[in-house]
N, C-alpha and C. Protein backbone atom coordinates (compact mmCIF):
# COMPACT_ATOMS: atom_id res chain seq x y z
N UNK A 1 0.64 14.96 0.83
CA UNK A 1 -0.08 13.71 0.63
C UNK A 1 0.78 12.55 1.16
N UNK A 2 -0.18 11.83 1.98
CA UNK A 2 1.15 10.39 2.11
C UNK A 2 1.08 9.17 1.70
N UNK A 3 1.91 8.34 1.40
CA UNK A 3 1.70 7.27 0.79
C UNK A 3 1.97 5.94 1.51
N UNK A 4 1.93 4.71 1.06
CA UNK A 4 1.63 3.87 1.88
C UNK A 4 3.58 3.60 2.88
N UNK A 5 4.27 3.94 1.99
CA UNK A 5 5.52 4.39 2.83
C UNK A 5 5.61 4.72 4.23
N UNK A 6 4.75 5.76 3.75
CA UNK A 6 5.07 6.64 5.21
C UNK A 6 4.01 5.94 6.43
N UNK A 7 3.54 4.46 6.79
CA UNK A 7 2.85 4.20 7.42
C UNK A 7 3.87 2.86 8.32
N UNK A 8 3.70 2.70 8.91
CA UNK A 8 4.60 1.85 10.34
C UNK A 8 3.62 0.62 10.12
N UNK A 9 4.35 -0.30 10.45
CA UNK A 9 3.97 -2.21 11.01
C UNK A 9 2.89 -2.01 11.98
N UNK A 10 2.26 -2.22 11.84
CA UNK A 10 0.04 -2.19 12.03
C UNK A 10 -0.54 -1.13 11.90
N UNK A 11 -0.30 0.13 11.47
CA UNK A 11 -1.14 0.87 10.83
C UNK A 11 -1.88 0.99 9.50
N UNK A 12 -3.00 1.38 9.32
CA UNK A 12 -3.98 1.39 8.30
C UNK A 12 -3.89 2.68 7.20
N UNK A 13 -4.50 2.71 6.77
CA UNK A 13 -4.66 3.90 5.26
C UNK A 13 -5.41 3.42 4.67
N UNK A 14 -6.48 4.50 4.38
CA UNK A 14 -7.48 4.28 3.06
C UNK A 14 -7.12 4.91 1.70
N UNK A 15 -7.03 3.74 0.56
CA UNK A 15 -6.38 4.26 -0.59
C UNK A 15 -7.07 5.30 -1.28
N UNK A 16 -6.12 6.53 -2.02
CA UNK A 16 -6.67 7.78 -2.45
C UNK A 16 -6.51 7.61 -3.80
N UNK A 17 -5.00 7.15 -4.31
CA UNK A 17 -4.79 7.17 -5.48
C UNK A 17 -3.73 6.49 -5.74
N UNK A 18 -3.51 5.97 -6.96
CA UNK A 18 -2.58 5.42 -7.41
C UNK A 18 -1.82 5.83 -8.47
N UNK A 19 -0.83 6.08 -8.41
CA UNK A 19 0.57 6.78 -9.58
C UNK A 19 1.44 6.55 -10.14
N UNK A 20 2.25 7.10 -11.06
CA UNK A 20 3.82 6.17 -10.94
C UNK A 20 3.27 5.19 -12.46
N UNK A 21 4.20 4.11 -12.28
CA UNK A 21 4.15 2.73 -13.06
C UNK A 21 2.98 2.72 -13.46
N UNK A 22 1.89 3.11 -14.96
CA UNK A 22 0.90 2.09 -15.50
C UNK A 22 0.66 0.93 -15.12
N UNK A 23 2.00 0.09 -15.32
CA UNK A 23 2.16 -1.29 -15.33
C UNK A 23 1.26 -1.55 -13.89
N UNK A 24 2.39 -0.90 -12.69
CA UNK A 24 1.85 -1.36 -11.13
C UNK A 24 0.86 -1.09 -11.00
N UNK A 25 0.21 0.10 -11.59
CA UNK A 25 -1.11 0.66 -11.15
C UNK A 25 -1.90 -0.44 -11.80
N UNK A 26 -1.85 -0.85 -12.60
CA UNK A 26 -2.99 -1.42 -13.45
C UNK A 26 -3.17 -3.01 -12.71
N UNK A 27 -1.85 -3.30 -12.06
CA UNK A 27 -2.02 -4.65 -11.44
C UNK A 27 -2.96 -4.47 -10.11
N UNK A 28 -2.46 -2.82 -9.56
CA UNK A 28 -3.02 -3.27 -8.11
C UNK A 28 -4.43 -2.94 -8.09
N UNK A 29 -4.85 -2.43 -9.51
CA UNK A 29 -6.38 -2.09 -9.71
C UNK A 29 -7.07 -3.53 -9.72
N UNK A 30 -6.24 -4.67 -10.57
CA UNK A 30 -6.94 -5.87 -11.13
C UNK A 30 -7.21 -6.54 -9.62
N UNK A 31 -6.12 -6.22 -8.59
CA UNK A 31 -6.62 -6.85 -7.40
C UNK A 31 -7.07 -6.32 -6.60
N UNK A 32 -8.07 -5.41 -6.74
CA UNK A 32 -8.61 -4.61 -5.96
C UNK A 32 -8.21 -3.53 -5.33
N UNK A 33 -7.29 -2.94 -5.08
CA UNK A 33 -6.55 -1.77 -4.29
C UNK A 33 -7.31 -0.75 -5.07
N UNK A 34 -8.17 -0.15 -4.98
CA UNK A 34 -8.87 0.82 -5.54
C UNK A 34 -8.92 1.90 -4.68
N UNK A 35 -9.67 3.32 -5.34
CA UNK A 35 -9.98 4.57 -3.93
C UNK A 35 -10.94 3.66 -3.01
N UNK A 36 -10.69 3.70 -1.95
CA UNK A 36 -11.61 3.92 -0.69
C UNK A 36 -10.97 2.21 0.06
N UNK A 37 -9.92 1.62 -0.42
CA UNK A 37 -9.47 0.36 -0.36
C UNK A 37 -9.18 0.88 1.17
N UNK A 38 -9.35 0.04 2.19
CA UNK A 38 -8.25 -0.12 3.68
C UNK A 38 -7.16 -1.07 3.41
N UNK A 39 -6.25 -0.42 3.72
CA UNK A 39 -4.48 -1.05 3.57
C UNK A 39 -3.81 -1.28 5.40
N UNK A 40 -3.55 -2.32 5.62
CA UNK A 40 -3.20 -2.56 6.91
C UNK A 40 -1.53 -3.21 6.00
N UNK A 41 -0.76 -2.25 7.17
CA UNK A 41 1.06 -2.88 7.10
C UNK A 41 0.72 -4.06 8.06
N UNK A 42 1.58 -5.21 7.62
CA UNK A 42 1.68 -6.29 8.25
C UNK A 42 2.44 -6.49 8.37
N UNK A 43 4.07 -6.29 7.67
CA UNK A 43 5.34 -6.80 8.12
C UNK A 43 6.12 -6.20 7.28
N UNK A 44 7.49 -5.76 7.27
CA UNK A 44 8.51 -5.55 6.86
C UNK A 44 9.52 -6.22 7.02
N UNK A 45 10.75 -6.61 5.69
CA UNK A 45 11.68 -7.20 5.79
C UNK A 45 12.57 -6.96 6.77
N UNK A 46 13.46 -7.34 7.12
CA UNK A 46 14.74 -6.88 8.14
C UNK A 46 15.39 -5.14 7.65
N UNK A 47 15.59 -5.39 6.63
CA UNK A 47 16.16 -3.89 5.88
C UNK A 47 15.39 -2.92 5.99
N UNK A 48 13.97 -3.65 6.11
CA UNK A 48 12.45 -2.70 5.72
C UNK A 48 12.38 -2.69 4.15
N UNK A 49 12.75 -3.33 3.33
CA UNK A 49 12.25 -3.28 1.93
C UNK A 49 12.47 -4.65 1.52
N UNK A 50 11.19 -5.67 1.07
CA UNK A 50 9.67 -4.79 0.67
C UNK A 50 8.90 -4.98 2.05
N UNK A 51 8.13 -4.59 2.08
CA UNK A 51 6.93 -4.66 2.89
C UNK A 51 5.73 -5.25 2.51
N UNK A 52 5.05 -5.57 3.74
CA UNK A 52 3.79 -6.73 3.64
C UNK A 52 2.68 -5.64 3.31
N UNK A 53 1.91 -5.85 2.61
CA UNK A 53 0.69 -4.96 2.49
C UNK A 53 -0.51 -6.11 2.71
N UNK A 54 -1.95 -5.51 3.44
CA UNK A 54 -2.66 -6.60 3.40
C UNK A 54 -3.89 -5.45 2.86
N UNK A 55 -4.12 -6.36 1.91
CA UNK A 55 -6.00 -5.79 1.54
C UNK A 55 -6.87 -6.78 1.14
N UNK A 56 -8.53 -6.37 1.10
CA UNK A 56 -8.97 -7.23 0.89
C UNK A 56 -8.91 -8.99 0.86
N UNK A 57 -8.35 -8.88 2.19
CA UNK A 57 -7.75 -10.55 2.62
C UNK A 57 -6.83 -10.87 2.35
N UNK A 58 -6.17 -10.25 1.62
CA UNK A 58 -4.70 -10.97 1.21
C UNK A 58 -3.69 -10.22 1.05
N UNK A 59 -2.28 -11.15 1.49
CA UNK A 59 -1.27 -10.30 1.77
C UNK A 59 -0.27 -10.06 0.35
N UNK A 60 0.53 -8.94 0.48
CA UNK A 60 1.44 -8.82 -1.02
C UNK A 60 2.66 -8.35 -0.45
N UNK A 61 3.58 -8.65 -0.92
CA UNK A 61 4.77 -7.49 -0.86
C UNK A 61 4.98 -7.08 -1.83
N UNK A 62 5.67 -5.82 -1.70
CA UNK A 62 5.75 -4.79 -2.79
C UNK A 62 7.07 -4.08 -1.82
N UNK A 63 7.53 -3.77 -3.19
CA UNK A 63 9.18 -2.95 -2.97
C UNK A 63 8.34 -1.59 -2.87
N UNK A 64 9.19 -0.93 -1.89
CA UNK A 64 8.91 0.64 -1.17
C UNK A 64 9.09 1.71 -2.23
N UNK A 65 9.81 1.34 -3.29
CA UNK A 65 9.77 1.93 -4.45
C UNK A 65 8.34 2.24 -5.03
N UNK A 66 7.64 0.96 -5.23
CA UNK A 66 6.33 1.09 -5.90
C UNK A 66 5.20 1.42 -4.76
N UNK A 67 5.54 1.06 -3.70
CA UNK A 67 4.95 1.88 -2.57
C UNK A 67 4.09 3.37 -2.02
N UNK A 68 5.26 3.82 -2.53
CA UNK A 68 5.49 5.56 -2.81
C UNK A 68 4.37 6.04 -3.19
N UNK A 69 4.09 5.33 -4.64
CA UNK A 69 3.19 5.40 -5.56
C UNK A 69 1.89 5.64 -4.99
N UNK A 70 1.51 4.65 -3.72
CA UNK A 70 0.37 4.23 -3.55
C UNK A 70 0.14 5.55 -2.73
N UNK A 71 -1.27 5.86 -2.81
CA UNK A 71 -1.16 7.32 -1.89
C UNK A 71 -2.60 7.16 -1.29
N UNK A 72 -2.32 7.79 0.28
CA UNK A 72 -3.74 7.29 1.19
C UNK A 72 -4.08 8.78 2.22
N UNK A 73 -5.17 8.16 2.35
CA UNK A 73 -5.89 9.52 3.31
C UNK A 73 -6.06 9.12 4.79
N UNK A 74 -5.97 9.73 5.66
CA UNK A 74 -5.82 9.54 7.07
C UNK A 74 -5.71 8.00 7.81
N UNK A 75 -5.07 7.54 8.58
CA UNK A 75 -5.03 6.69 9.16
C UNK A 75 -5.65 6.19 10.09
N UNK A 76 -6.45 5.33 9.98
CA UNK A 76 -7.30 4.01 10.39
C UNK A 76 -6.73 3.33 11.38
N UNK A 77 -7.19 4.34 12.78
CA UNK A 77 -6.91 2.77 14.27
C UNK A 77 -7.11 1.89 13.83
């Protein structure tokens, strides 16, 4: 399974599931990141941690830690 980690600066993923942290999960539910969500990478720090996530119009960063978590199904030209 892969998660939003394993995706490079402009590639897509449609969200499958979310794991890990209650806490995180429950936030990224309140903002929509749900199953069937499209996730486009938009930017990464210099180090690469955190990274830009964009959904539903708006951008977030999130540490690659809680990242992990996020888990997606095939990738979206």
């Amino acid at each position: 399974m892969m998660s939003v980690c394993d995706l490079k600066v402009g590639q897509r993923g449609i969200v499958m599931d979310i794991k890990g942290d209650a806490k995180l999960a429950k936030r990224l539910l309140a903002l929509g990141c749900i199953e069937g969500t499209e996730i486009f990478i938009k930017r990464s720090a210099p180090l690469g941690d955190p990274i830009v996530i964009n959904f539903r119009g708006f951008d977030m960063a999130i540490r690659k830690k809680d990242a992990k978590n996020i888990y997606i199904r095939n990738t979206v030209a």
